[in-house]
N, C-alpha and C. Protein backbone atom coordinates (compact mmCIF):
# COMPACT_ATOMS: atom_id res chain seq x y z
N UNK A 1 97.15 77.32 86.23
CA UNK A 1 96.87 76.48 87.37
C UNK A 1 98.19 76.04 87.99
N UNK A 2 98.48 76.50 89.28
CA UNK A 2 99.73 75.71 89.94
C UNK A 2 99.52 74.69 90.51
N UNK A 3 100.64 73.94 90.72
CA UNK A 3 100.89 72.70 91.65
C UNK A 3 100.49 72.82 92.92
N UNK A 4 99.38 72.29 93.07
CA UNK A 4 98.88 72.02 95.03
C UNK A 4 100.26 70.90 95.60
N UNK A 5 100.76 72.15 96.47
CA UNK A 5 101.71 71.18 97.16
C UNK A 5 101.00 70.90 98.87
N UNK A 6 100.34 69.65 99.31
CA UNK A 6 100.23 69.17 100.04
C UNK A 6 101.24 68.54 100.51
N UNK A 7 101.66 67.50 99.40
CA UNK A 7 103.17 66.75 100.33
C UNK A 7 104.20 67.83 100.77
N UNK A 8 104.60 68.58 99.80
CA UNK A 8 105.34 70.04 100.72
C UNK A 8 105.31 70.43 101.56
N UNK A 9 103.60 70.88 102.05
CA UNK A 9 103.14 72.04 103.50
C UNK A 9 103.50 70.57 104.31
N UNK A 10 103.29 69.36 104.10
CA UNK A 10 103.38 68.70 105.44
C UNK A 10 104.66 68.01 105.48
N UNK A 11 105.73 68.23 104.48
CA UNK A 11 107.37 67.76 105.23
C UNK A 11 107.46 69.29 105.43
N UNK A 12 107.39 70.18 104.97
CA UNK A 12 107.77 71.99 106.38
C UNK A 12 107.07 72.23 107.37
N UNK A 13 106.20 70.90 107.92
CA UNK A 13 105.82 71.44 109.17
C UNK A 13 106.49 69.98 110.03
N UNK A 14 106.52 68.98 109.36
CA UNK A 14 107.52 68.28 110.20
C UNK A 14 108.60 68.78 110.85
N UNK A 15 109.42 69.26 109.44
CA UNK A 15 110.43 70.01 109.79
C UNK A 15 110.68 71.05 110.95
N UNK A 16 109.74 71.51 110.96
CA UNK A 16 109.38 73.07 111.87
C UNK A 16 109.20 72.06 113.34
N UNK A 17 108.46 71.04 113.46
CA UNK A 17 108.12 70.49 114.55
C UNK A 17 109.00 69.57 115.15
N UNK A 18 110.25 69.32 113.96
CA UNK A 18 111.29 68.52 114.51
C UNK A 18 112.16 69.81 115.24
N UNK A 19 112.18 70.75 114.60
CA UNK A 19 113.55 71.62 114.90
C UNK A 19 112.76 72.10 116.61
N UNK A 20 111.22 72.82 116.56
CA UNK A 20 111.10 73.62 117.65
C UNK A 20 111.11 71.93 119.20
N UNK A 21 111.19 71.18 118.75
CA UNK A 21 111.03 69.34 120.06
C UNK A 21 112.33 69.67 120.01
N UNK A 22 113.66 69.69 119.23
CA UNK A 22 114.84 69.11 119.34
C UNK A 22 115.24 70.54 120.39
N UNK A 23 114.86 71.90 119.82
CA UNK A 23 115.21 72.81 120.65
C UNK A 23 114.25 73.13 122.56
N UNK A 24 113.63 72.47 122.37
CA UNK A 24 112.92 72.76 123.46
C UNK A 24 113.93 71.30 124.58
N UNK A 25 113.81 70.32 123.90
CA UNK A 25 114.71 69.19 124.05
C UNK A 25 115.82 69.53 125.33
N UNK A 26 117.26 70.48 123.96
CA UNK A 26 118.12 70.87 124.20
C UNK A 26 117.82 71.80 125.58
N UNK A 27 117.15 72.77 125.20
CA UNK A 27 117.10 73.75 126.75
C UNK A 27 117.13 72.50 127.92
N UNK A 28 116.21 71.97 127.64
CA UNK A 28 116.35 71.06 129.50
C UNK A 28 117.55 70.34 129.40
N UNK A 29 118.01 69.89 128.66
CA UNK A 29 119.67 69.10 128.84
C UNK A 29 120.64 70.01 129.24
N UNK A 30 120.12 71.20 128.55
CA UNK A 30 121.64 72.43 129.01
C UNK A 30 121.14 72.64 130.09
N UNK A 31 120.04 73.00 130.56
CA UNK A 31 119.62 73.71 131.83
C UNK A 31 119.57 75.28 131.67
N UNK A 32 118.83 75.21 130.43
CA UNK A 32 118.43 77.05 129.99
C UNK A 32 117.44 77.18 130.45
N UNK A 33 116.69 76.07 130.77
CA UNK A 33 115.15 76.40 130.48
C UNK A 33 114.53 76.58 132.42
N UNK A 34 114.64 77.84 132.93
CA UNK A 34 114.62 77.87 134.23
C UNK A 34 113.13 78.46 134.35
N UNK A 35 112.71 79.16 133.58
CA UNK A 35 110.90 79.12 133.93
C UNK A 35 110.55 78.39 133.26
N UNK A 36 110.77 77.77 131.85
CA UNK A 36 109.66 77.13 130.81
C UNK A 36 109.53 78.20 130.09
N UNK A 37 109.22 79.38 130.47
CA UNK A 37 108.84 80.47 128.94
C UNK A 37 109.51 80.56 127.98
N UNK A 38 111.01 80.03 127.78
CA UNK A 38 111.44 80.03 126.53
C UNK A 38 110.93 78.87 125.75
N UNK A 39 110.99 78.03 126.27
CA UNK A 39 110.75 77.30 125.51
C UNK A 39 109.16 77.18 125.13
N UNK A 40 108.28 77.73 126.27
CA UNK A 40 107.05 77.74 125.72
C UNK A 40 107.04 78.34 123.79
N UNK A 41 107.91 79.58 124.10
CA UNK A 41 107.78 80.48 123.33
C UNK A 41 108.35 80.52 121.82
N UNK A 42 108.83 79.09 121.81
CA UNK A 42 109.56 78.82 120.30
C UNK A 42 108.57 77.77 119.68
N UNK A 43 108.61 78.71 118.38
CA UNK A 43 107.56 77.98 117.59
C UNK A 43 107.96 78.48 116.07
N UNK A 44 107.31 78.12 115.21
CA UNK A 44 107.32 77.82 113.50
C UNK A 44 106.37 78.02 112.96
N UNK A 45 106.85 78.48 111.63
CA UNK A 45 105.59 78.93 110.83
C UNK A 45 106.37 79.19 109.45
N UNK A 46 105.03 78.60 108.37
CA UNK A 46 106.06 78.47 106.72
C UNK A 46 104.74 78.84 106.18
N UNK A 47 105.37 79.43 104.92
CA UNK A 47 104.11 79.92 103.93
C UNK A 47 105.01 79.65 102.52
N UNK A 48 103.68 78.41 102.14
CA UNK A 48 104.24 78.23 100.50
C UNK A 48 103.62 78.76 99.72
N UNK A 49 103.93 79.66 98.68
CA UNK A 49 103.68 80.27 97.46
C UNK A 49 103.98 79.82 96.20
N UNK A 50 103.32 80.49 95.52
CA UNK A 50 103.86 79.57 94.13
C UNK A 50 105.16 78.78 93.32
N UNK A 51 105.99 80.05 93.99
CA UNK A 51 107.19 79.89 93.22
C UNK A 51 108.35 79.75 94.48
N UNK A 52 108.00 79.75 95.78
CA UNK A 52 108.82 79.85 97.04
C UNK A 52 108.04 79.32 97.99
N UNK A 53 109.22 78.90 99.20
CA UNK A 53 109.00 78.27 100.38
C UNK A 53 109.09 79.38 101.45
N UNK A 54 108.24 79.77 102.20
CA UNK A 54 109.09 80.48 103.52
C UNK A 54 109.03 79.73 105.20
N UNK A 55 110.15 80.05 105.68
CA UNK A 55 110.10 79.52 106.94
C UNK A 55 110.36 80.39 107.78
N UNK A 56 109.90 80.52 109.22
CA UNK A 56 110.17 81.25 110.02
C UNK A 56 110.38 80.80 111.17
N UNK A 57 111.10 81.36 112.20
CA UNK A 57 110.97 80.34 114.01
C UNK A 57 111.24 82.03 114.97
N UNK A 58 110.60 81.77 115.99
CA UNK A 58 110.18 82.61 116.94
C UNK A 58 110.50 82.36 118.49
N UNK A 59 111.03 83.19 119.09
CA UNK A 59 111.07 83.11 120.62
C UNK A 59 111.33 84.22 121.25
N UNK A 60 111.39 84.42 122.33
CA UNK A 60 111.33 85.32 123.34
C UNK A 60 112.59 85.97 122.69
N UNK A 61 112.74 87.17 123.15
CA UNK A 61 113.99 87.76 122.36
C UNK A 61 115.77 87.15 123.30
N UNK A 62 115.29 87.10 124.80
CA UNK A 62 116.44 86.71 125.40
C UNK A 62 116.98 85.44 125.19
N UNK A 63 116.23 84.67 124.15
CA UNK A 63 116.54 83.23 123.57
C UNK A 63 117.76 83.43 122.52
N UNK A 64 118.36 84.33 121.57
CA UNK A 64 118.68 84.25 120.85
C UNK A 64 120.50 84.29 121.99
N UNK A 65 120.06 85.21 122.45
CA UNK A 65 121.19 85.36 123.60
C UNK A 65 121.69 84.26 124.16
N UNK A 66 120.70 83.25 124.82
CA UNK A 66 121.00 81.93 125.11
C UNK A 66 121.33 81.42 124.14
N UNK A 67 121.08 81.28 122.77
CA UNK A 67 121.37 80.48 122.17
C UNK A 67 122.96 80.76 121.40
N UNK A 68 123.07 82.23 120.85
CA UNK A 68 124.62 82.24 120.67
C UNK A 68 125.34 82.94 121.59
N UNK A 69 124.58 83.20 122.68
CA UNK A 69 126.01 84.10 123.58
C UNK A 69 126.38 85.19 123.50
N UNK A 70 126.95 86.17 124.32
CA UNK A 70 127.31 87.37 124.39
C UNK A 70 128.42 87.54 124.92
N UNK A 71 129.01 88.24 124.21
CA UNK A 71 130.29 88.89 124.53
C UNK A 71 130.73 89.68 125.52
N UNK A 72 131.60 89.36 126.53
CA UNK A 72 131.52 90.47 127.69
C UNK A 72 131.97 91.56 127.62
N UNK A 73 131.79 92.95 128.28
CA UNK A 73 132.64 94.03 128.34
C UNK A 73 134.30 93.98 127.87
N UNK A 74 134.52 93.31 128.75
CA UNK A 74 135.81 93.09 128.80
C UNK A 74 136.83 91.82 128.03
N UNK A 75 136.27 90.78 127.86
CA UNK A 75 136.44 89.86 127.86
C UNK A 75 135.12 88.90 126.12
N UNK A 76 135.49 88.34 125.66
CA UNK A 76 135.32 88.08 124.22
C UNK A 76 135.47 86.46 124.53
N UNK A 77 135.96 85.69 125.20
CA UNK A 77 136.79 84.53 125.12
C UNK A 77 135.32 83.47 125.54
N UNK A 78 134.47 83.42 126.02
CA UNK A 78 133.02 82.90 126.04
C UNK A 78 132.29 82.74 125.27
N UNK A 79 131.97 84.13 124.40
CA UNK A 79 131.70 83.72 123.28
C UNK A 79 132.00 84.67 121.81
N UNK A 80 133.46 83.81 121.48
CA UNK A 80 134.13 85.09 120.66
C UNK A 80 132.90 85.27 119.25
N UNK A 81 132.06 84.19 118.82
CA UNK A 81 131.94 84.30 117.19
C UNK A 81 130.34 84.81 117.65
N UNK A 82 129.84 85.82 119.16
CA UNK A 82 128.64 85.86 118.96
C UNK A 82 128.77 87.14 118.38
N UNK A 83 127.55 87.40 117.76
CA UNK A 83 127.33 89.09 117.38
C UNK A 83 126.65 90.08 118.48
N UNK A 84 126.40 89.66 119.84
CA UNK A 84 125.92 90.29 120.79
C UNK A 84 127.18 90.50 121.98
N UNK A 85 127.09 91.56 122.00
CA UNK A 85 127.72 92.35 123.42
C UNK A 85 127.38 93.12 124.42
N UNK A 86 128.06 92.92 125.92
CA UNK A 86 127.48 93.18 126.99
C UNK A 86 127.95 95.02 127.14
N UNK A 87 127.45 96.13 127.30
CA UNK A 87 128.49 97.33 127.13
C UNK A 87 127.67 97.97 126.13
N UNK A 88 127.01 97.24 124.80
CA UNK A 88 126.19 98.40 123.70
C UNK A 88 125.17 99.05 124.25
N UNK A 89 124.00 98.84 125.09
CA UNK A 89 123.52 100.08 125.19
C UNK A 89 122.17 99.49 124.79
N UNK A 90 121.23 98.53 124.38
CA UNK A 90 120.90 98.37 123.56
C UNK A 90 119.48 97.92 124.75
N UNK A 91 119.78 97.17 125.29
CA UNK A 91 118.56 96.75 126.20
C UNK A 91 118.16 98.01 127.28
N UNK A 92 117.20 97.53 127.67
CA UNK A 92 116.30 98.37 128.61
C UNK A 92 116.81 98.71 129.92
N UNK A 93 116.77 100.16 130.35
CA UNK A 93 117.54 100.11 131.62
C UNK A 93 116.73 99.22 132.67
N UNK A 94 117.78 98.86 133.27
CA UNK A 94 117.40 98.20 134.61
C UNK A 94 117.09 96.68 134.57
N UNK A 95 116.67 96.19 133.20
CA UNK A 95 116.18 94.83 132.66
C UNK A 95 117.26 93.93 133.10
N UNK A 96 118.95 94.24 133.09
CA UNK A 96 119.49 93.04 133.25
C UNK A 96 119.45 92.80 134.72
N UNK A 97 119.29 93.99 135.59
CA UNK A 97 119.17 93.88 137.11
C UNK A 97 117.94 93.20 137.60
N UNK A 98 116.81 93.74 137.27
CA UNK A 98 115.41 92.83 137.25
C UNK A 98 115.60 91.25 136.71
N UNK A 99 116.21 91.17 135.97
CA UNK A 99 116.41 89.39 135.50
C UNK A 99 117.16 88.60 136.04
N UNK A 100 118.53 89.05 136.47
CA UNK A 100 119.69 88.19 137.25
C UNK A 100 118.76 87.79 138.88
N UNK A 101 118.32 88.99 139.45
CA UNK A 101 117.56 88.80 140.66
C UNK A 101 116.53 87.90 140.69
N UNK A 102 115.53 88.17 139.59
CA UNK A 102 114.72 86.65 139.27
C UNK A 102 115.02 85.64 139.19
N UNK A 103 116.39 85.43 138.05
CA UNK A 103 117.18 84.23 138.46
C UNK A 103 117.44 83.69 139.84
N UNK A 104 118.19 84.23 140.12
CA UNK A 104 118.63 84.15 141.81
C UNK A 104 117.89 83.26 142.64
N UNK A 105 116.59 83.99 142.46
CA UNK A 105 115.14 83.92 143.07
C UNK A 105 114.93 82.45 143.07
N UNK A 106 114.73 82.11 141.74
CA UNK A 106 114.57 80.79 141.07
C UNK A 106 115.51 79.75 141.29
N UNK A 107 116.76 79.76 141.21
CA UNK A 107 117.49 78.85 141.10
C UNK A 107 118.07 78.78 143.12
N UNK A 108 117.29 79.60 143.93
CA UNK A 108 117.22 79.62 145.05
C UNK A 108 119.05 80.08 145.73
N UNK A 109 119.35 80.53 144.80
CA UNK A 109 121.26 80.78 145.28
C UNK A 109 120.86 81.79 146.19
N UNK A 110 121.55 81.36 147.78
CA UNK A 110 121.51 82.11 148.94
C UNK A 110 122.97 82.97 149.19
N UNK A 111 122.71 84.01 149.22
CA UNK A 111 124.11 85.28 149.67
C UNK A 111 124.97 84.06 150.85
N UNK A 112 126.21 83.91 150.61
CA UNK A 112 127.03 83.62 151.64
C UNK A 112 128.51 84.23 151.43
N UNK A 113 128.93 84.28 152.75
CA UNK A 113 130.77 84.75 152.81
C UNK A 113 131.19 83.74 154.26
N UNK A 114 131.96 82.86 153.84
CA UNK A 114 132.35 82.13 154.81
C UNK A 114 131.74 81.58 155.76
N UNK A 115 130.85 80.83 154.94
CA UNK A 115 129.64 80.41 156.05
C UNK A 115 128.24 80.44 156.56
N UNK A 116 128.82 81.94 156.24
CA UNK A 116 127.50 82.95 156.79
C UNK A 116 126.80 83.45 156.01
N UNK A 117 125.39 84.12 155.99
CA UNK A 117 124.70 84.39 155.15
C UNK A 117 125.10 85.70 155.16
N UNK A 118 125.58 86.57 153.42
CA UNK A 118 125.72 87.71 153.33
C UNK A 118 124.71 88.76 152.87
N UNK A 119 125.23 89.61 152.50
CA UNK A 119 124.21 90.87 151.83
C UNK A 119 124.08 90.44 150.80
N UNK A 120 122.95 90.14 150.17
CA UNK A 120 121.90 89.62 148.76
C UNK A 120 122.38 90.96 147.61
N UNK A 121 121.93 92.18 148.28
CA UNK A 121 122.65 93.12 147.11
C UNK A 121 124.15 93.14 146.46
N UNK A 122 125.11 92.64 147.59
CA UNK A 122 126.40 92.69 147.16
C UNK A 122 126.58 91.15 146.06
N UNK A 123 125.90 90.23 146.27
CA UNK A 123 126.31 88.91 145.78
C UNK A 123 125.52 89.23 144.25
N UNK A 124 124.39 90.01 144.05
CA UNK A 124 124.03 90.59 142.72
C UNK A 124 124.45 90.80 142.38
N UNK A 125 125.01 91.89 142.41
CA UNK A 125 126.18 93.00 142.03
C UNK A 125 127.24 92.16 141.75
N UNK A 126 128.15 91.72 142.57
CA UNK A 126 129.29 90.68 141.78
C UNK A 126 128.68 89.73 140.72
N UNK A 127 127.55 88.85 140.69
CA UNK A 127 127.04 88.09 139.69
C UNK A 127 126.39 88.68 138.22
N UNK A 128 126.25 90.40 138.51
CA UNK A 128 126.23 90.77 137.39
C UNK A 128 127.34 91.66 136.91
N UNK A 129 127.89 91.93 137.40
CA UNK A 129 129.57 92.19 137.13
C UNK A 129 130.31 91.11 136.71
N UNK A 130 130.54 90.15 137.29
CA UNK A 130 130.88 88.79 136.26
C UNK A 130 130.05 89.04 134.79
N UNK A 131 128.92 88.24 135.18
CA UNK A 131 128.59 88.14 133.35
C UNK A 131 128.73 89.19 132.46
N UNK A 132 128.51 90.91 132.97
CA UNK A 132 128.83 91.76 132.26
C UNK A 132 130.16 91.77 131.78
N UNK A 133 130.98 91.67 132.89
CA UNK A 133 132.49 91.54 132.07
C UNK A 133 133.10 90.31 131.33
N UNK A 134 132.56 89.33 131.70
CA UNK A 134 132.79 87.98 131.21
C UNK A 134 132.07 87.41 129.86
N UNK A 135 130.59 87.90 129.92
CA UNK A 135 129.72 87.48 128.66
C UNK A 135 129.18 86.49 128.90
N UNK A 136 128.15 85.21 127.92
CA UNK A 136 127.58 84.13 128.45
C UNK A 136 128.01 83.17 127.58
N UNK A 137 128.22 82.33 127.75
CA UNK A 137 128.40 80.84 127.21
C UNK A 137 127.26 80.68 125.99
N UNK A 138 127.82 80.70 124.39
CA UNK A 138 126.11 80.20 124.09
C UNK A 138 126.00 78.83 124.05
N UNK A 139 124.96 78.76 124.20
CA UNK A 139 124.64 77.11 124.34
C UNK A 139 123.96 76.02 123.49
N UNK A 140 124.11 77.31 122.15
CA UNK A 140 123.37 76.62 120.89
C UNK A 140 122.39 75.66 121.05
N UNK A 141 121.49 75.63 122.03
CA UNK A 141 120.24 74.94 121.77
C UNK A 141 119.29 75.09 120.66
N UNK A 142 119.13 76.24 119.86
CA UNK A 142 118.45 76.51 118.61
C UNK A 142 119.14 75.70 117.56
N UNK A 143 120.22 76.95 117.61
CA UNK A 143 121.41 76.07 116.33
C UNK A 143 121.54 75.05 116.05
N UNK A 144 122.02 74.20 116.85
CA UNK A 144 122.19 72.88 117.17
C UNK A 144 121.09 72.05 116.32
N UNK A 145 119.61 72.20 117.23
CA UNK A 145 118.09 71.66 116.73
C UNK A 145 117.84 72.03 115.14
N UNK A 146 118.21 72.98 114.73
CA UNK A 146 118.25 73.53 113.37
C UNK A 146 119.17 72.78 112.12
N UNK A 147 120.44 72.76 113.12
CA UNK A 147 121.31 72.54 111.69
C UNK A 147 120.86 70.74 111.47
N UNK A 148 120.46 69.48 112.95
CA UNK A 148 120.25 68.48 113.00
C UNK A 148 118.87 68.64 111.56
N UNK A 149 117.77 68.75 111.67
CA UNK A 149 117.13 69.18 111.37
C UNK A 149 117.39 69.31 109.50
N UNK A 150 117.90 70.28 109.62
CA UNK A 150 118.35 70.88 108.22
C UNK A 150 118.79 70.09 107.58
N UNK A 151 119.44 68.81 107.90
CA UNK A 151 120.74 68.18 106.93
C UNK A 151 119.88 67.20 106.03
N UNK A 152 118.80 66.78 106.61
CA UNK A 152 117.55 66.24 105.74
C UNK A 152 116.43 66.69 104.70
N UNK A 153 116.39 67.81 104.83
CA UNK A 153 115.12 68.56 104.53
C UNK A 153 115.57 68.85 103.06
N UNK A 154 117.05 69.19 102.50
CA UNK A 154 116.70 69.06 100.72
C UNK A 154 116.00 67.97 100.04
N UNK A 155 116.63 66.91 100.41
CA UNK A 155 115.79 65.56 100.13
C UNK A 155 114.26 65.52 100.14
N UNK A 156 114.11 65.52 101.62
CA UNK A 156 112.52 65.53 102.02
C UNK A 156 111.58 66.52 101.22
N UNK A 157 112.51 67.64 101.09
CA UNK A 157 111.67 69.01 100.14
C UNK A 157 111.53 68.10 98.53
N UNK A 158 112.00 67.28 97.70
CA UNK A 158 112.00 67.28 96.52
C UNK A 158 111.42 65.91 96.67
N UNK A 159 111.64 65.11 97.85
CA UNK A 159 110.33 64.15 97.46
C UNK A 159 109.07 64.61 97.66
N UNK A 160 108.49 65.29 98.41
CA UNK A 160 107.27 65.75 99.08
C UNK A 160 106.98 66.59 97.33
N UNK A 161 107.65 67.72 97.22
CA UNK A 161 107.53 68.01 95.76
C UNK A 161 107.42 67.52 94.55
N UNK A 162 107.98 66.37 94.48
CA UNK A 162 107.80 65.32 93.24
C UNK A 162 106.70 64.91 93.54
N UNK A 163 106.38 64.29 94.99
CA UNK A 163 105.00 63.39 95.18
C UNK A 163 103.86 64.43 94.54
N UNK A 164 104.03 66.01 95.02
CA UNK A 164 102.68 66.87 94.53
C UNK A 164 102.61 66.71 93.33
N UNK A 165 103.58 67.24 92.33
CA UNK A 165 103.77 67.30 91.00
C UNK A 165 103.11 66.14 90.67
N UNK A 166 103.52 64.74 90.78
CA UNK A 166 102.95 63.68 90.08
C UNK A 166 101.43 63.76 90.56
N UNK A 167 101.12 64.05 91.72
CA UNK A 167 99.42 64.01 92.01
C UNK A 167 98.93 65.31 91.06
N UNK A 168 99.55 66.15 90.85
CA UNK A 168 98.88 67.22 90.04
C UNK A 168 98.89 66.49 88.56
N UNK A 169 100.15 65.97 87.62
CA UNK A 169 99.75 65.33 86.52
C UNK A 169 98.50 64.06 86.33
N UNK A 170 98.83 63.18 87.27
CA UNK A 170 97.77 62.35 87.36
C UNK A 170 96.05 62.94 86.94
N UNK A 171 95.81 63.82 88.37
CA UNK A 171 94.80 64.78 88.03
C UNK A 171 94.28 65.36 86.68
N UNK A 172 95.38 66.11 86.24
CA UNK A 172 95.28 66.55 85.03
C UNK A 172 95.38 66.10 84.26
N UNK A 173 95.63 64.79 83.59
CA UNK A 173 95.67 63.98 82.68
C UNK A 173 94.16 63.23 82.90
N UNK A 174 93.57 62.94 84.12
CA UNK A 174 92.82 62.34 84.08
C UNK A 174 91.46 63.59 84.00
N UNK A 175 91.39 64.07 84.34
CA UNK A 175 90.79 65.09 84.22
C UNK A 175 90.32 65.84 82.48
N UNK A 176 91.60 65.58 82.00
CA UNK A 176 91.43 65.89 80.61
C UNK A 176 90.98 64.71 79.84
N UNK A 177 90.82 63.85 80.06
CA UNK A 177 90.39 62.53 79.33
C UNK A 177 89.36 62.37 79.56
N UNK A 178 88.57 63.07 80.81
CA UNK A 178 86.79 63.06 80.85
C UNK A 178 86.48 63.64 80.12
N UNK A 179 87.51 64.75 79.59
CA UNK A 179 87.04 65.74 78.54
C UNK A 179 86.72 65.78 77.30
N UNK A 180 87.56 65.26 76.87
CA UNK A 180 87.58 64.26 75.32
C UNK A 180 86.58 63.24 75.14
């Protein structure tokens, strides 16, 4: 017979619910969060087993990007310690052109050259030539919500665990004394 951990499943979903508020939080303070779908899209999920805890967190895949940054073609100095770079090959053709333009779209930035309103294709094109060669800023909104998060949770894990344990002896002691 194992230990029913109730106090457990419910400090790892605090946990999970502190980290995905603090990160959803963060996006609107940085100003990542320009549709809402990222942040719709981060969420948590833990599965306790007998002998282990698991945790998991989820988001759109271009979140991880926001969150540590990418390295530019050319240029490293934005975000030197990310593991993503602009130049591998790795995303979908045409995806970063379809997204910067949506941006655009959204954040309403109008083509100008001195005044005047310019060609929309050329002001793309330089704005994704920048970030390609430059890379992105990460903005650790995950990280950040995570590590805050984290610095509590050994504690919280071994009281919530002690509390089960003692409700399981209780039980079982009392349980065995109807028996007798």
């Amino acid at each position: 017979m194992s230990v029913p951990k109730k106090q457990t499943e419910i400090a790892l979903k605090q946990f999970i619910n502190e980290v995905v508020s603090k990160a959803r939080t963060n996006l609107v303070r940085k100003g990542k969060n320009a549709t809402g779908n990222l942040s719709k899209s981060i969420s948590g999920n833990f599965k306790v087993s007998p002998n282990s805890f698991q945790l998991s967190f989820s988001m759109e895949d271009y979140g991880t990007f926001q969150d540590l940054g990418v390295k530019g073609a050319r240029s490293s100095s934005k975000a030197p310690s990310s593991p993503y770079k602009f130049g591998t090959g790795t995303a979908p053709k045409g995806m970063f052109k379809t997204a910067i333009n949506a941006w655009v779209i959204r954040k309403g930035i109008a083509p100008r050259a001195n005044g005047k309103f310019a060609s929309r294709s050329q002001m793309l094109f330089n704005i994704r030539r920048s970030i390609f060669n430059t890379g992105l800023r990460p903005s650790l909104f995950f990280t950040d919500a995570f590590a805050v998060g984290f610095k509590g949770l050994d504690d919280t894990i071994l009281e919530a665990y002690g509390l089960d344990v003692e409700s399981f002896l209780k039980y079982s002691l009392e349980d065995n004394g109807k028996k007798n």
